[in-house]
N, C-alpha and C. Protein backbone atom coordinates (compact mmCIF):
# COMPACT_ATOMS: atom_id res chain seq x y z
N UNK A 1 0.84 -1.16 0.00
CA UNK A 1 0.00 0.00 0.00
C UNK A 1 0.90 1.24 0.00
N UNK A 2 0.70 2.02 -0.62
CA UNK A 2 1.40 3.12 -0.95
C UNK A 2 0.44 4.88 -0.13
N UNK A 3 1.40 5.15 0.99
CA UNK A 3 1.60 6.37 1.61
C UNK A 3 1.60 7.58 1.52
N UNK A 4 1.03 8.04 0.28
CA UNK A 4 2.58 9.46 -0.04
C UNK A 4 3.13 8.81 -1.30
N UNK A 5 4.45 9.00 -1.03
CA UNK A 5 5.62 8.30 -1.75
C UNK A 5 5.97 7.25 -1.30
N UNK A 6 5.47 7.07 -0.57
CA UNK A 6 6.49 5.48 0.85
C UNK A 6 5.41 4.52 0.22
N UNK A 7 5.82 3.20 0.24
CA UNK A 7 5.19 2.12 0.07
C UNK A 7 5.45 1.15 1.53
N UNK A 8 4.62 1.24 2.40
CA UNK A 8 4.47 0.67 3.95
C UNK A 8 4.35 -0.81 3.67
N UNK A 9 3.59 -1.29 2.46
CA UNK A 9 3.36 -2.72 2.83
C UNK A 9 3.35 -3.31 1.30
N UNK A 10 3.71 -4.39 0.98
CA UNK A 10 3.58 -5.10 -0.23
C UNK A 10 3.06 -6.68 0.00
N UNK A 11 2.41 -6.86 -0.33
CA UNK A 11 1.85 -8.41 -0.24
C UNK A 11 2.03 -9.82 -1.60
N UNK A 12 2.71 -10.72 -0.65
CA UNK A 12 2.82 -11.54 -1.96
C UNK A 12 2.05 -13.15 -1.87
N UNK A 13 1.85 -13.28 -2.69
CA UNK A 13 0.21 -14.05 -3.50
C UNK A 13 1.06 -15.45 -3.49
N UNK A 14 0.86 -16.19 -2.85
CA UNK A 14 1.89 -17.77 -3.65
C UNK A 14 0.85 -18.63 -3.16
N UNK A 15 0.49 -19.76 -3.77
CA UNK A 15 -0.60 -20.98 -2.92
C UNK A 15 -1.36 -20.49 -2.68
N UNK A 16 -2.38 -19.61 -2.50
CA UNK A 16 -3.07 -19.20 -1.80
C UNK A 16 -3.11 -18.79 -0.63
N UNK A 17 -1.51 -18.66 -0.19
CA UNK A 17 -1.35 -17.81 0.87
C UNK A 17 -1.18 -16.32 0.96
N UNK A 18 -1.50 -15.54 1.96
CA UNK A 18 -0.52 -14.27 1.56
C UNK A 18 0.15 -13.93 2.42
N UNK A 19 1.55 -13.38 2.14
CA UNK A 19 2.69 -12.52 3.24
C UNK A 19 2.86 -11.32 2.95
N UNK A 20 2.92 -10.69 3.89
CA UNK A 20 3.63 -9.08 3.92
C UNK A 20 5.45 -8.81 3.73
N UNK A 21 5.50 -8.49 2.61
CA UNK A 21 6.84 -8.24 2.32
C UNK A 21 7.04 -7.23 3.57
N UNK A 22 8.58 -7.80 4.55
CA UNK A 22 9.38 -6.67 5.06
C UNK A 22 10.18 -5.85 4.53
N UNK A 23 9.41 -4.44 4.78
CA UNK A 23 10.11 -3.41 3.88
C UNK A 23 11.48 -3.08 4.73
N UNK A 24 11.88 -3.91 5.90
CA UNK A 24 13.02 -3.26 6.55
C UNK A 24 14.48 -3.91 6.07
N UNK A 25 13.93 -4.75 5.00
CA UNK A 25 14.87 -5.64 4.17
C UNK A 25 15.21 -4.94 3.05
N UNK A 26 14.78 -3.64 2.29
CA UNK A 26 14.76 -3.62 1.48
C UNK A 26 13.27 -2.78 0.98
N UNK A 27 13.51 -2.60 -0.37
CA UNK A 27 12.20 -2.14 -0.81
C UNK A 27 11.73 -2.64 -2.20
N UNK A 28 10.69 -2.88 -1.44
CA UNK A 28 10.03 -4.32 -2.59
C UNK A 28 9.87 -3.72 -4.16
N UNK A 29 9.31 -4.30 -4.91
CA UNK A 29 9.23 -4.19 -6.23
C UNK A 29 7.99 -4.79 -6.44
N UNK A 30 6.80 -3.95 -6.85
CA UNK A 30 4.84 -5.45 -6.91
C UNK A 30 4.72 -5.28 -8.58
N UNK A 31 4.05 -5.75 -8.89
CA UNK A 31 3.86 -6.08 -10.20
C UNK A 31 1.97 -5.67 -10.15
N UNK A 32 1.94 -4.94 -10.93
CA UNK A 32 0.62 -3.95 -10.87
C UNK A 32 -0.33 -4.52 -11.48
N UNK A 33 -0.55 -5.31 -11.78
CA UNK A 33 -1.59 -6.22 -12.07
C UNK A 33 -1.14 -7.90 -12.66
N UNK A 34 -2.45 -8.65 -12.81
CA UNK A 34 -2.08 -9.71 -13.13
C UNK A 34 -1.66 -10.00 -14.73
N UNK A 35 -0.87 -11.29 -14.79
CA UNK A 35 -0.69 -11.30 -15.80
C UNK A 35 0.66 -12.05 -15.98
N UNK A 36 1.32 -12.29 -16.83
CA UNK A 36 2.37 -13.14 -17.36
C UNK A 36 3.76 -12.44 -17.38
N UNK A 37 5.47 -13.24 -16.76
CA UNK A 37 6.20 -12.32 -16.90
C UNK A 37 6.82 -12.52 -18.32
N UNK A 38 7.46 -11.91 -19.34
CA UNK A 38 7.60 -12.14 -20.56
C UNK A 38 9.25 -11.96 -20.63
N UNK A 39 9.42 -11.03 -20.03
CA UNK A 39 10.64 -11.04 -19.92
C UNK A 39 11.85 -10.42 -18.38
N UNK A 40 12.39 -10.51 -17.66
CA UNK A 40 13.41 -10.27 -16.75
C UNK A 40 14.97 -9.92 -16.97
N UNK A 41 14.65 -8.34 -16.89
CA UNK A 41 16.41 -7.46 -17.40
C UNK A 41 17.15 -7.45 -16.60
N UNK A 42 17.12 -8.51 -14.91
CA UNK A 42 17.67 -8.08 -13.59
C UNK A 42 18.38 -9.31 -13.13
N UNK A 43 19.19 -9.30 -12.43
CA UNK A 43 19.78 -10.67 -11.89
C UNK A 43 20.08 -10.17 -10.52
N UNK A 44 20.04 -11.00 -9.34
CA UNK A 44 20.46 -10.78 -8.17
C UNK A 44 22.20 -10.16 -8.08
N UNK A 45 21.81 -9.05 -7.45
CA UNK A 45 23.54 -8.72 -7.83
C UNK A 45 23.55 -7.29 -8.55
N UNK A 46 22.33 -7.05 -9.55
CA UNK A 46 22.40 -5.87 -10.14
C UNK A 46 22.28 -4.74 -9.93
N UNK A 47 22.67 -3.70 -9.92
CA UNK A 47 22.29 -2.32 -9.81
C UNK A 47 21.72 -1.74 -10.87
N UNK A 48 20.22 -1.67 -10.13
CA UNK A 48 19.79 -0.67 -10.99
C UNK A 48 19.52 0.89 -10.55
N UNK A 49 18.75 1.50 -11.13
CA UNK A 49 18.84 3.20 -11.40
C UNK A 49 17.09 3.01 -11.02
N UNK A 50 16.49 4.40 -10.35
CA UNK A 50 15.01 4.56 -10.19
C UNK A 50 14.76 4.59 -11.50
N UNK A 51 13.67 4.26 -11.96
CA UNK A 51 12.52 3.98 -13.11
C UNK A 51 13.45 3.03 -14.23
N UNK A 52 14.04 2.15 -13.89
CA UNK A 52 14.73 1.65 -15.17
C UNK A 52 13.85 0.21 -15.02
N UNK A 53 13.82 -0.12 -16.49
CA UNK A 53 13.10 -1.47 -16.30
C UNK A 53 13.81 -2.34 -16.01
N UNK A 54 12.84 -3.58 -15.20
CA UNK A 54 13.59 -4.68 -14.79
C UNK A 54 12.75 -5.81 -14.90
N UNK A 55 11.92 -5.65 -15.73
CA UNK A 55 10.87 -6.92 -15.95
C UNK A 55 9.51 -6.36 -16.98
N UNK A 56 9.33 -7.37 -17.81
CA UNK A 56 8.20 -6.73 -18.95
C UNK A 56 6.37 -7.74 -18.37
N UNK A 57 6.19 -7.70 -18.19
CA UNK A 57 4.96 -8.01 -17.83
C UNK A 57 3.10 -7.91 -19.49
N UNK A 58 3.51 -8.52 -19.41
CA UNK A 58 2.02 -9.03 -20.14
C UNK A 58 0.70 -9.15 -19.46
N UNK A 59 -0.29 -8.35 -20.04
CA UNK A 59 -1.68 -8.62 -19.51
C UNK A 59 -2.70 -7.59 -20.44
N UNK A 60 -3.54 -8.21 -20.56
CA UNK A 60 -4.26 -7.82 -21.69
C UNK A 60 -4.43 -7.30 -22.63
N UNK A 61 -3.26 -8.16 -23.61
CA UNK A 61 -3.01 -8.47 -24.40
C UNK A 61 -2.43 -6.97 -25.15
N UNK A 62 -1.19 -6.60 -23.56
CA UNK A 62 -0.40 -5.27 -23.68
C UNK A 62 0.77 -5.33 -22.75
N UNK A 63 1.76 -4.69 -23.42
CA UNK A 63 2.93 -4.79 -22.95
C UNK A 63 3.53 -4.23 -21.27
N UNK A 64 3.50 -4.43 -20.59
CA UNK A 64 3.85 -3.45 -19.31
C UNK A 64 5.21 -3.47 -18.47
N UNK A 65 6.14 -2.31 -18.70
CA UNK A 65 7.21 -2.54 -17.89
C UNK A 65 7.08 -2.38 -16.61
N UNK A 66 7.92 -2.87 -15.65
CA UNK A 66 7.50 -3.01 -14.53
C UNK A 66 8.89 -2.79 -14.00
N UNK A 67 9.06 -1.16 -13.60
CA UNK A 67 10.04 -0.48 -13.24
C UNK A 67 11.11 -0.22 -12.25
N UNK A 68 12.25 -0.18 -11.40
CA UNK A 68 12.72 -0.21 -10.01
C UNK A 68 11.69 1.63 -9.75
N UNK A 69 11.44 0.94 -8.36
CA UNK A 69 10.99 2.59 -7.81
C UNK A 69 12.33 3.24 -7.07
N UNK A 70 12.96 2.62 -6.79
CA UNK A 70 14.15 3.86 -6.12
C UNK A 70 15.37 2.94 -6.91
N UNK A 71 16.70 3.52 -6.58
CA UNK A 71 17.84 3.11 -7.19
C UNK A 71 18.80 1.67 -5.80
N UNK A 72 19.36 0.81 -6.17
CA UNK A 72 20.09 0.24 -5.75
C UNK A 72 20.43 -1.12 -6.12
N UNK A 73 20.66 -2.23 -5.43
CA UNK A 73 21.42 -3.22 -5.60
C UNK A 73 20.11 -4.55 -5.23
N UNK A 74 19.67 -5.03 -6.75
CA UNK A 74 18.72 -6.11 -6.35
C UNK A 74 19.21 -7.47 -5.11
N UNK A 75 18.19 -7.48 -4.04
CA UNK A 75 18.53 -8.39 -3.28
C UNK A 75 18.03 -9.72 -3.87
N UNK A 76 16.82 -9.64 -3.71
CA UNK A 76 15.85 -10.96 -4.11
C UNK A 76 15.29 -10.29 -5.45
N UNK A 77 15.38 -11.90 -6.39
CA UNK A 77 14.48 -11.79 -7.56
C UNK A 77 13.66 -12.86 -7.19
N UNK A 78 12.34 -12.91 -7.15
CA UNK A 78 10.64 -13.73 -6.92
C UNK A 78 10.27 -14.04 -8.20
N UNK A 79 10.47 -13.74 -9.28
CA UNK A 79 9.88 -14.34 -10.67
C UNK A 79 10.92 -14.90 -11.54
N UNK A 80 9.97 -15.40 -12.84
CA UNK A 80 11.19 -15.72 -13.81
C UNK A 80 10.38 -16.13 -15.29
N UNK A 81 10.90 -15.69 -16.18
CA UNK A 81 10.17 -15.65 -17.07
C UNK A 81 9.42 -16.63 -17.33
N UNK A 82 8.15 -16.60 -17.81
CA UNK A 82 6.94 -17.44 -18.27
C UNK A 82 6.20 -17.64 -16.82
N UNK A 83 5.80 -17.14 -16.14
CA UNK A 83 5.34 -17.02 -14.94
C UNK A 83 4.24 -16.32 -14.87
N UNK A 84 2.81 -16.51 -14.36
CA UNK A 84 2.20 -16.02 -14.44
C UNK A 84 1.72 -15.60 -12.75
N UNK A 85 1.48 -14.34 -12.81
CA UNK A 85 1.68 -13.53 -11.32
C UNK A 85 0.68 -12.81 -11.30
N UNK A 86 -0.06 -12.82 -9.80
CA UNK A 86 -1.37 -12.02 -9.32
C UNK A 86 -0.70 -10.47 -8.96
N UNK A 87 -1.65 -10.05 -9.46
CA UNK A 87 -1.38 -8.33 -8.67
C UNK A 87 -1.07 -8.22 -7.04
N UNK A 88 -0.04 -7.43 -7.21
CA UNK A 88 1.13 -7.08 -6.05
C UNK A 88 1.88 -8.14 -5.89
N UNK A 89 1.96 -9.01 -6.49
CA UNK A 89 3.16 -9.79 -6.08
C UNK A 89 4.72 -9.27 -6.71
N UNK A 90 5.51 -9.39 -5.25
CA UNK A 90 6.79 -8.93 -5.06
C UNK A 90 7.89 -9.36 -6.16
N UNK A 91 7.78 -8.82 -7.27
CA UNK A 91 8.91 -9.42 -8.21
C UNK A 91 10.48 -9.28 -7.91
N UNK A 92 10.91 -8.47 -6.94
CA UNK A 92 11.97 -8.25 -6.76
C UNK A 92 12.16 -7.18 -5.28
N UNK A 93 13.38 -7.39 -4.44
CA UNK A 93 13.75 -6.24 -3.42
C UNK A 93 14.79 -5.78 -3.77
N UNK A 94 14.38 -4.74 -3.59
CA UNK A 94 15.92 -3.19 -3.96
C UNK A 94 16.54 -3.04 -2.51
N UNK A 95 17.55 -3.58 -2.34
CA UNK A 95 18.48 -2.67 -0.92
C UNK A 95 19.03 -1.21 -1.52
C-alpha cells in the first residue's frame, strides 16, 4: 500500500497464501496487475537506477514494464520468465 511516496506494505500471493513483504529488508518491487512475466532485465547482484526497467509483464493483451521505484542493488528476484503472477506480487527487493 502506498503512503505518499512510501510504500508501507507489499503483499505476496503464492498458494493461496498471503505474506507481507518486510520493507526493513529492502524495498520491494509489486507487479501492478495480473498477468504473465515475458521477460526479466535483472539478476540478483544488479544495480539498478530509479525507473529503469527490470521486468516486462504481459496482460491484456499489452505490454507493461515493470520499473525499479528507487535506485540500488537487487537483493531478491521472486519471478522468472513465463510465470504467471497475481497483482502485487513482489517481483523483486531493492536494498
Amino acid at each position: 500500500m502506498w503512503e505518499g511516496e512510501r510504500l508501507i506494505e507489499a503483499q505476496l500471493k503464492r498458494g493461496g497464501k498471503t505474506q507481507v513483504a518486510d520493507q526493513s529488508k529492502g524495498t520491494p518491487v509489486v507487479v501492478p496487475m495480473v498477468g504473465k512475466i515475458i521477460a526479466v532485465d535483472v539478476k540478483v547482484g544488479d544495480k539498478v537506477e530509479e525507473n529503469s526497467q527490470m521486468a516486462l509483464l504481459e496482460a491484456m493483451k499489452m505490454e507493461i514494464p515493470v520499473v525499479a521505484p528507487v535506485s540500488g542493488t537487487i537483493k531478491e528476484l521472486n519471478v522468472s520468465v513465463g510465470q504467471t503472477v497475481q497483482a502485487d506480487t513482489v517481483l523483486a527487493v531493492i536494498e
